[in-house]
Protein backbone atom coordinates (compact mmCIF):
# COMPACT_ATOMS: atom_id res chain seq x y z
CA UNK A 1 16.92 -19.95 -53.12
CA UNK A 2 16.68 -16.90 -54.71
CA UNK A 3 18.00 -16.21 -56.51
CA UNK A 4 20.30 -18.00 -55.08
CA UNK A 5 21.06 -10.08 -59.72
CA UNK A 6 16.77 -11.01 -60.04
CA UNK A 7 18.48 -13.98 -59.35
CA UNK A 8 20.92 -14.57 -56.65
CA UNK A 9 23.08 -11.03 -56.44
CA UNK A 10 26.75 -10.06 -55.89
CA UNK A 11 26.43 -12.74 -53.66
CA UNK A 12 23.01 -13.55 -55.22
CA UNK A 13 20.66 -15.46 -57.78
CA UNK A 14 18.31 -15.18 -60.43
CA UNK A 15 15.61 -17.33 -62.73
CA UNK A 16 13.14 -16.95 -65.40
CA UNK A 17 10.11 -18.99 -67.06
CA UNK A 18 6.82 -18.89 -67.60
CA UNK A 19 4.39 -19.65 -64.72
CA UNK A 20 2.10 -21.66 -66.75
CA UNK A 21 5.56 -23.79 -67.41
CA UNK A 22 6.59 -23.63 -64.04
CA UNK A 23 3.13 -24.72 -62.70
CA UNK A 24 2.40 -27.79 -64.77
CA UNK A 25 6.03 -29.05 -63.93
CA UNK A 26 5.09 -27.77 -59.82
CA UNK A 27 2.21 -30.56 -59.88
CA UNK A 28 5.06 -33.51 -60.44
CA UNK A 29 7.69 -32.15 -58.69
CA UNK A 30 8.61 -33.57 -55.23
CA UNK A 31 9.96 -30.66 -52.71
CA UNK A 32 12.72 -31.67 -50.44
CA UNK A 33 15.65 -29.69 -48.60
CA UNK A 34 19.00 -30.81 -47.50
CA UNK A 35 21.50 -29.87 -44.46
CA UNK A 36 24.46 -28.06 -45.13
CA UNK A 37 27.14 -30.37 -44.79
CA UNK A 38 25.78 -33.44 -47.05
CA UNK A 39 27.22 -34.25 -50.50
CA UNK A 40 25.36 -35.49 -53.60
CA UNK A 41 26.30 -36.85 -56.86
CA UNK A 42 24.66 -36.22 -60.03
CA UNK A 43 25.06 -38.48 -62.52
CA UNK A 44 27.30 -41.92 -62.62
CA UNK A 45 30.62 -41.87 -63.63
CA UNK A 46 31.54 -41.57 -67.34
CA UNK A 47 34.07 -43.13 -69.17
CA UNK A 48 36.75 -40.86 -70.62
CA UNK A 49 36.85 -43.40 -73.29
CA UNK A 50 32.94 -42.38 -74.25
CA UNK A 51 33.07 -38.73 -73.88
CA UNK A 52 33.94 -36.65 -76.54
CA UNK A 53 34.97 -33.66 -74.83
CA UNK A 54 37.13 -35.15 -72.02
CA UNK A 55 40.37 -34.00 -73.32
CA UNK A 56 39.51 -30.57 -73.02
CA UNK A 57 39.60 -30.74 -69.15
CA UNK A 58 42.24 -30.30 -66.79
CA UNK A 59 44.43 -33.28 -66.64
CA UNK A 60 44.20 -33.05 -62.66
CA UNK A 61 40.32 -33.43 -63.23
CA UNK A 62 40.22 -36.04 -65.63
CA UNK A 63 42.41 -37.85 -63.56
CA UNK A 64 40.39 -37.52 -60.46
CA UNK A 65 37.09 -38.23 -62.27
CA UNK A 66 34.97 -35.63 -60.50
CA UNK A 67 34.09 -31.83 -60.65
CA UNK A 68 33.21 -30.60 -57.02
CA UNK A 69 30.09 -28.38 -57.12
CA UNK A 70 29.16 -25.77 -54.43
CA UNK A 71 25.40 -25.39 -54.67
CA UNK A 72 22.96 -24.19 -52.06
CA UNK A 73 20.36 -26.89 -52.60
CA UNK A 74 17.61 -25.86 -51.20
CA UNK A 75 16.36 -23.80 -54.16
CA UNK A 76 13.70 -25.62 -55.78
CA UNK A 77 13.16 -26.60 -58.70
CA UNK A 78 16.89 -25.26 -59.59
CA UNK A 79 18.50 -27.69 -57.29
CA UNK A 80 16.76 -29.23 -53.78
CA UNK A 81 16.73 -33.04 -52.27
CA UNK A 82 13.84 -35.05 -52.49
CA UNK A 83 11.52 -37.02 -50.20
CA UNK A 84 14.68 -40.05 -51.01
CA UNK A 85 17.49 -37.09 -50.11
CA UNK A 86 18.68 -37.00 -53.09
CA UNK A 87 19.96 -34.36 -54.65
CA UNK A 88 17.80 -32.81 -57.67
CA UNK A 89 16.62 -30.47 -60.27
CA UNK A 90 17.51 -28.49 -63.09
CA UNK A 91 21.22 -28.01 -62.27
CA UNK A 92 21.90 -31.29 -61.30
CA UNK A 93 20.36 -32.67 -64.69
CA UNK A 94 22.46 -30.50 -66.59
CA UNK A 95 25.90 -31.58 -64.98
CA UNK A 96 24.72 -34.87 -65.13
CA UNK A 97 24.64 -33.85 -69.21
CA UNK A 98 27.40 -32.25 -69.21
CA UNK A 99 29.25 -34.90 -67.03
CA UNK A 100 28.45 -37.40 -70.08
CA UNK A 101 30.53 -35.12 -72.38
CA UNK A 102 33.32 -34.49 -70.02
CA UNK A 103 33.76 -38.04 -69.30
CA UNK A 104 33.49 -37.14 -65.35
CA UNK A 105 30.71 -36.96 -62.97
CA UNK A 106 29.50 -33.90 -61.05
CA UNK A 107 30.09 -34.30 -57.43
CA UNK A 108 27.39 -31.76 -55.43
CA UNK A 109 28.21 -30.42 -51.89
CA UNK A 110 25.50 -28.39 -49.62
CA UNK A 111 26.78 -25.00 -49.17
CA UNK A 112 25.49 -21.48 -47.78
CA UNK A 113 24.77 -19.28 -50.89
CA UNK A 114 26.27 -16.38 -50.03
CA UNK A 115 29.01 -18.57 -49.23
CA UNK A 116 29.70 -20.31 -52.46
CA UNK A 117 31.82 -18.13 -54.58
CA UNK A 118 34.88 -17.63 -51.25
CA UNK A 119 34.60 -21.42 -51.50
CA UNK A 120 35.51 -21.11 -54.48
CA UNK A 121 38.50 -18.91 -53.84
CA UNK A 122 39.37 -21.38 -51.52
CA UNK A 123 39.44 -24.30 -53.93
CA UNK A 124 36.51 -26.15 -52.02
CA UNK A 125 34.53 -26.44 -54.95
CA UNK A 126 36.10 -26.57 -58.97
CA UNK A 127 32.83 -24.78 -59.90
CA UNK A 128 29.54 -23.25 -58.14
CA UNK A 129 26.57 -24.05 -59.84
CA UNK A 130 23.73 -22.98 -57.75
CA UNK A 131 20.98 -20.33 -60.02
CA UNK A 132 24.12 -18.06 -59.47
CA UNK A 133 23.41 -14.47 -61.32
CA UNK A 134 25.91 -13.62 -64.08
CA UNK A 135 27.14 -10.27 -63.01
CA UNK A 136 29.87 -7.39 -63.68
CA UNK A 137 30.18 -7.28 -59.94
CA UNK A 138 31.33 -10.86 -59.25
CA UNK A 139 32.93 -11.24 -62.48
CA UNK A 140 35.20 -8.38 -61.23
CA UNK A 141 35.65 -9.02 -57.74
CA UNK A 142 33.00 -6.19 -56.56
CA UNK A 143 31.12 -5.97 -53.35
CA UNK A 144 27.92 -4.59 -54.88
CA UNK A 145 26.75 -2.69 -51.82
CA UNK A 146 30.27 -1.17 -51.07
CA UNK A 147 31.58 -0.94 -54.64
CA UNK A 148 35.09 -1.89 -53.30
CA UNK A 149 36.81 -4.78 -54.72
CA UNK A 150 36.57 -7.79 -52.77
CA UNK A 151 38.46 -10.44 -54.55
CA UNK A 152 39.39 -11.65 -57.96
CA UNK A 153 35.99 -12.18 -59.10
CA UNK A 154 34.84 -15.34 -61.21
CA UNK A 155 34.18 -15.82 -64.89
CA UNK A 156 30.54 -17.29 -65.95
CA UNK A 157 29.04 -19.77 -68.43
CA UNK A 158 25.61 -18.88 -69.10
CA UNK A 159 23.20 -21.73 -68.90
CA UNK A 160 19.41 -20.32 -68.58
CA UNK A 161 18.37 -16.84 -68.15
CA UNK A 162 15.96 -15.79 -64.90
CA UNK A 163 13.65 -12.68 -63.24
CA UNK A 164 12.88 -11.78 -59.83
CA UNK A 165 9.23 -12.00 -58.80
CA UNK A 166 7.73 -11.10 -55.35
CA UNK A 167 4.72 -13.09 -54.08
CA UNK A 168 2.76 -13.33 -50.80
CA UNK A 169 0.32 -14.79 -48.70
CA UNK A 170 -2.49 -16.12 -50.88
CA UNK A 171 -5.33 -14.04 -50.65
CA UNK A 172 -4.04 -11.10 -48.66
CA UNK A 173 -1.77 -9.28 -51.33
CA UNK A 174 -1.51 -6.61 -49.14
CA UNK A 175 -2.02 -3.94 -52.57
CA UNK A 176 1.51 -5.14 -53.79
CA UNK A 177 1.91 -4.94 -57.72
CA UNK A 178 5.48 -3.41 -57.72
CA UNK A 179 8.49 -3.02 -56.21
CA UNK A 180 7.70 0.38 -55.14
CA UNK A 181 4.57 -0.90 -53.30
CA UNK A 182 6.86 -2.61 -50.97
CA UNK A 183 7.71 0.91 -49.06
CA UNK A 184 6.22 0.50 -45.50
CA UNK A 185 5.85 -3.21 -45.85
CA UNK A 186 7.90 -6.43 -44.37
CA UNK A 187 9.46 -8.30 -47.13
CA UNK A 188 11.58 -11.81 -46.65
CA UNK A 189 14.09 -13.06 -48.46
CA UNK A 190 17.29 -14.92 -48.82
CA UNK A 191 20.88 -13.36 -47.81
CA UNK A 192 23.09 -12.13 -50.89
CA UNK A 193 20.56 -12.39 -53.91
CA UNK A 194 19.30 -10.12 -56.29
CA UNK A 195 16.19 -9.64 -54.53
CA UNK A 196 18.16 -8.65 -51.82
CA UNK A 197 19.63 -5.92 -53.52
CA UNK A 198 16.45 -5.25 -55.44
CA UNK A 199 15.15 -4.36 -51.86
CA UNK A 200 18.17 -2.55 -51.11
CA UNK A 201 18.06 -0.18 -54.17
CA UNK A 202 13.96 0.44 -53.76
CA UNK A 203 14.09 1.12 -50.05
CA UNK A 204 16.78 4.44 -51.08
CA UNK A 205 13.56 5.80 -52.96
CA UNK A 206 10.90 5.25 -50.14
CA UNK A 207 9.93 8.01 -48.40
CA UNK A 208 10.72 8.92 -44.79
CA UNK A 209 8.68 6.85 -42.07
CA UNK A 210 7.97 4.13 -45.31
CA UNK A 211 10.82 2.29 -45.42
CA UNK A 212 10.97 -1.30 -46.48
CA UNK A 213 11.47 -3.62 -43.33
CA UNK A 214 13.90 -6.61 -44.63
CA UNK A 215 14.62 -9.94 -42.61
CA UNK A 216 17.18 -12.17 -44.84
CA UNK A 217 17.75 -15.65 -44.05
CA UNK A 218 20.63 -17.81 -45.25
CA UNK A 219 17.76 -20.05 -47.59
CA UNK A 220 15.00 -19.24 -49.26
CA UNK A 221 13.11 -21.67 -47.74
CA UNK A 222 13.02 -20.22 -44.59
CA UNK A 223 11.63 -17.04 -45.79
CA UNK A 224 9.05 -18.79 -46.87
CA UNK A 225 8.17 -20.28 -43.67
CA UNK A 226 8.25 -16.70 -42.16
CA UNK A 227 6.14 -15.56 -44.26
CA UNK A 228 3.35 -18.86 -43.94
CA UNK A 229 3.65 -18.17 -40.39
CA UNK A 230 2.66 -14.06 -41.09
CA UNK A 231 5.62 -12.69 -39.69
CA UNK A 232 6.21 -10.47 -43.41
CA UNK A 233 4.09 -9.12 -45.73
CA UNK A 234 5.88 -10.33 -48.84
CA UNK A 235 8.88 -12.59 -50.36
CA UNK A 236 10.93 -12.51 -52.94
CA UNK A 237 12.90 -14.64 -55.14
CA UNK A 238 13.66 -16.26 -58.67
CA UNK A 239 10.99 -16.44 -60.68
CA UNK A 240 11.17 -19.89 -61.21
CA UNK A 241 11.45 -20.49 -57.38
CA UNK A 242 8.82 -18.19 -56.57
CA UNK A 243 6.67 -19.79 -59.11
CA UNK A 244 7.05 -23.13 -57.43
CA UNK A 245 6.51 -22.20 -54.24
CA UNK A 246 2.97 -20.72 -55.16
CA UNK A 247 2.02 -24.23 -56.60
CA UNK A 248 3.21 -26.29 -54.18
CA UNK A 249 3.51 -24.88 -50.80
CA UNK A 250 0.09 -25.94 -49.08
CA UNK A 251 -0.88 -27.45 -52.00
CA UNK A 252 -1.27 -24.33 -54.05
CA UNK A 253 -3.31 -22.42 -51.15
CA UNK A 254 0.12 -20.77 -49.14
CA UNK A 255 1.52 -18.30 -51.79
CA UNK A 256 0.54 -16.08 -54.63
CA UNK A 257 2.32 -14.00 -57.36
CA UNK A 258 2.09 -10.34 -57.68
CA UNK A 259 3.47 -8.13 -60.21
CA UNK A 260 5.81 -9.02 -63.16
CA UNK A 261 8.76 -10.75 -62.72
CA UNK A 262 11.74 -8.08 -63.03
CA UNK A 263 15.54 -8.05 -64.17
CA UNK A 264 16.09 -10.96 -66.37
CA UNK A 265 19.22 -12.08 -66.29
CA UNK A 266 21.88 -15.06 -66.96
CA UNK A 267 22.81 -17.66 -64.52
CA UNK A 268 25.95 -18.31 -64.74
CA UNK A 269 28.55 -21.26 -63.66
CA UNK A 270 31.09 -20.17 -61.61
CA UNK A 271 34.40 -20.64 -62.56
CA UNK A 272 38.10 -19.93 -61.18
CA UNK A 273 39.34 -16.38 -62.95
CA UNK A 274 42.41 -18.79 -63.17
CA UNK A 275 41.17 -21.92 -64.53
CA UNK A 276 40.02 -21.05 -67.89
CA UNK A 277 40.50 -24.28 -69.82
CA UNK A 278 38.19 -25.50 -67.50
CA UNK A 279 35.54 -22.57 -68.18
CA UNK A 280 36.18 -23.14 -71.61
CA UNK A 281 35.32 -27.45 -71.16
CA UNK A 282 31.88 -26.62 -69.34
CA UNK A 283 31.24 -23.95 -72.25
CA UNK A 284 32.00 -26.98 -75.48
CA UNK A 285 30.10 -29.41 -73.12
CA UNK A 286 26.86 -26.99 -72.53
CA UNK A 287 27.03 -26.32 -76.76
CA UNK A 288 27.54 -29.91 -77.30
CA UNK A 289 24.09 -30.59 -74.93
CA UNK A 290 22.32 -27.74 -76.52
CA UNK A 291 22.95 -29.31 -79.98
CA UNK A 292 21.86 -32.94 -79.25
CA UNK A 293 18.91 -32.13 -77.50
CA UNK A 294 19.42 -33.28 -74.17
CA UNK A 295 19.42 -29.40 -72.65
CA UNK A 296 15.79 -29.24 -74.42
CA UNK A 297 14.79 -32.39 -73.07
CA UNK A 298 16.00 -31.01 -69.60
CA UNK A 299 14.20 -27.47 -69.71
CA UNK A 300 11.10 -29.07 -70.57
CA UNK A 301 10.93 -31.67 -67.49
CA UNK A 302 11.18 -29.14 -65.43
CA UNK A 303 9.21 -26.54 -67.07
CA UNK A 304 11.15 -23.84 -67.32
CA UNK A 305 12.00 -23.42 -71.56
CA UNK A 306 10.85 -19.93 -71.79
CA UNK A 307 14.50 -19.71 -69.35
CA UNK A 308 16.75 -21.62 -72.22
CA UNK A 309 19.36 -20.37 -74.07
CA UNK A 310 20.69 -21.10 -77.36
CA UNK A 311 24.00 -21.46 -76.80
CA UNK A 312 26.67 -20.91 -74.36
CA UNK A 313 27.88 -17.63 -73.27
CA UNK A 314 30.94 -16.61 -71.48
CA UNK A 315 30.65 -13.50 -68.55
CA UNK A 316 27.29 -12.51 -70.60
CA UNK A 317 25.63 -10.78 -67.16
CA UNK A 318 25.65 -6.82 -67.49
């Protein structure tokens, strides 16, 4: 889902990679996509005994043994369900690492994107972790199309760093290179990412009579079914996302990338403004995984290591 700022926005996403990366991994990936009210695990439970790092969580979540995750997963290849239903991807490999440090296991629940950070608020989740753009705006509470303050806003640890790409129907690019090529054109998308407000800030610079038409749906994969089905001229999302979608969807012969992927940016895990020993756990845990190799190891299945990171940051998004 894309995103899901060039990423997933104040309520959005983002990714980043290389498309020859991202296609190689596209032709062994399986797609999938899951309801919104089934959970998944990732990863078996861990001994505390084994895990180095367990005593730097919460005592209320060692004790319980889990970390509750709000994801949208339906974002492939960040997080999605395959043909089996269950849940996979690039996010849940890492908790699944970073589970094995932590001495817990990383306990995934379906959610709406835009969605994900109030469940938060709400203690539903412990963490979102869902290709969730690193921003000032949600790390301060901001509505990013109102600029009012909206909440308490979240802190962020960094794990892989993502652009926003647009793509269309293979074939019939409809002369879109850039962003400002969209003016007069239908573009698709999913609800509260950065490609959302990408859209939002180019259509203030189209001319009169050229403005961009936007339909946002609550998952990216539906916009991509719109625009299959030729009701838009163009999508956007992640570049990651939008990079698989062009190598699998149809079998390669649905989608096609246009332009440069734009606005690079961290995704972030979403933690409690409140709950910083456990933002500072997940950040030792993601170091720890960075330094034996298993983040590598990770990056490369899914081929997205031009996205890595070298070590963990804390609210890093600008």
């Amino acid at each position: 889902m894309t995103a899901r700022s060039t990423r997933r926005t104040t309520a959005a996403h983002s990714r980043t990679a290389a498309v020859g990366a991202i296609a190689v991994a596209g032709a062994l990936l399986l797609t999938g996509c899951g309801d919104q009210t089934e959970k998944s695990d990732s990863g078996d439970s861990q001994s505390s005994n084994s895990a180095p790092l367990a005593d730097k969580l919460p005592e209320s979540l060692r004790d319980k043994g889990t970390v509750k995750v709000g994801s949208d997963i339906a974002y492939a290849p960040v997080e999605f369900k395959d043909d089996s239903g269950k849940t996979v991807g690039i996010d849940p490999d890492l908790a699944d690492a970073l589970g094995k440090q932590l001495g817990v296991k990383f306990e995934f629940e379906n959610g709406t994107f835009d969605t994900l950070i109030t469940g938060l608020r709400s203690k539903r989740y412990d963490i979102a972790m869902s290709a969730m753009t690193d921003t000032k705006n949600r790390q301060e509470g901001v509505d990013a199309d109102t600029g009012k303050k909206v909440g308490q806003g979240v802190d962020f640890v960094d794990y892989f760093t993502a652009g926003v790409s647009i793509y269309t129907k293979k074939g019939d690019d409809q002369g879109i290179k850039t962003w400002s090529d969209l003016c007069g054109k239908k573009l698709v998308l999913q609800r509260g990412t950065v490609s959302e407000d990408l859209a939002k800030a180019e259509n203030e610079k189209c001319p009169a009579g050229k403005k961009i038409s936007m339909e946002a749906f609550d998952n990216d994969q539906q916009a991509q079914t719109r625009l299959r089905a030729g009701g838009a001229d163009a999508g956007s999302s992640d570049f990651p996302v939008a990079a698989y979608a062009v190598k699998t969807s149809g079998g390669g012969k649905d989608f096609e990338l246009v332009g440069e992927q734009v606005e690079a940016a961290p995704y972030g895990i979403a933690v409690a403004k409140d709950n910083t020993q456990l933002r500072d756990a997940l950040q030792a845990a993601l170091d720890a995984v960075i330094a034996n190799g298993e983040y590598k190891k990770i990056m490369d299945k899914w081929g997205v290591a031009e996205g890595a990171v070298t070590k963990a940051a804390v609210n890093g998004g600008k």
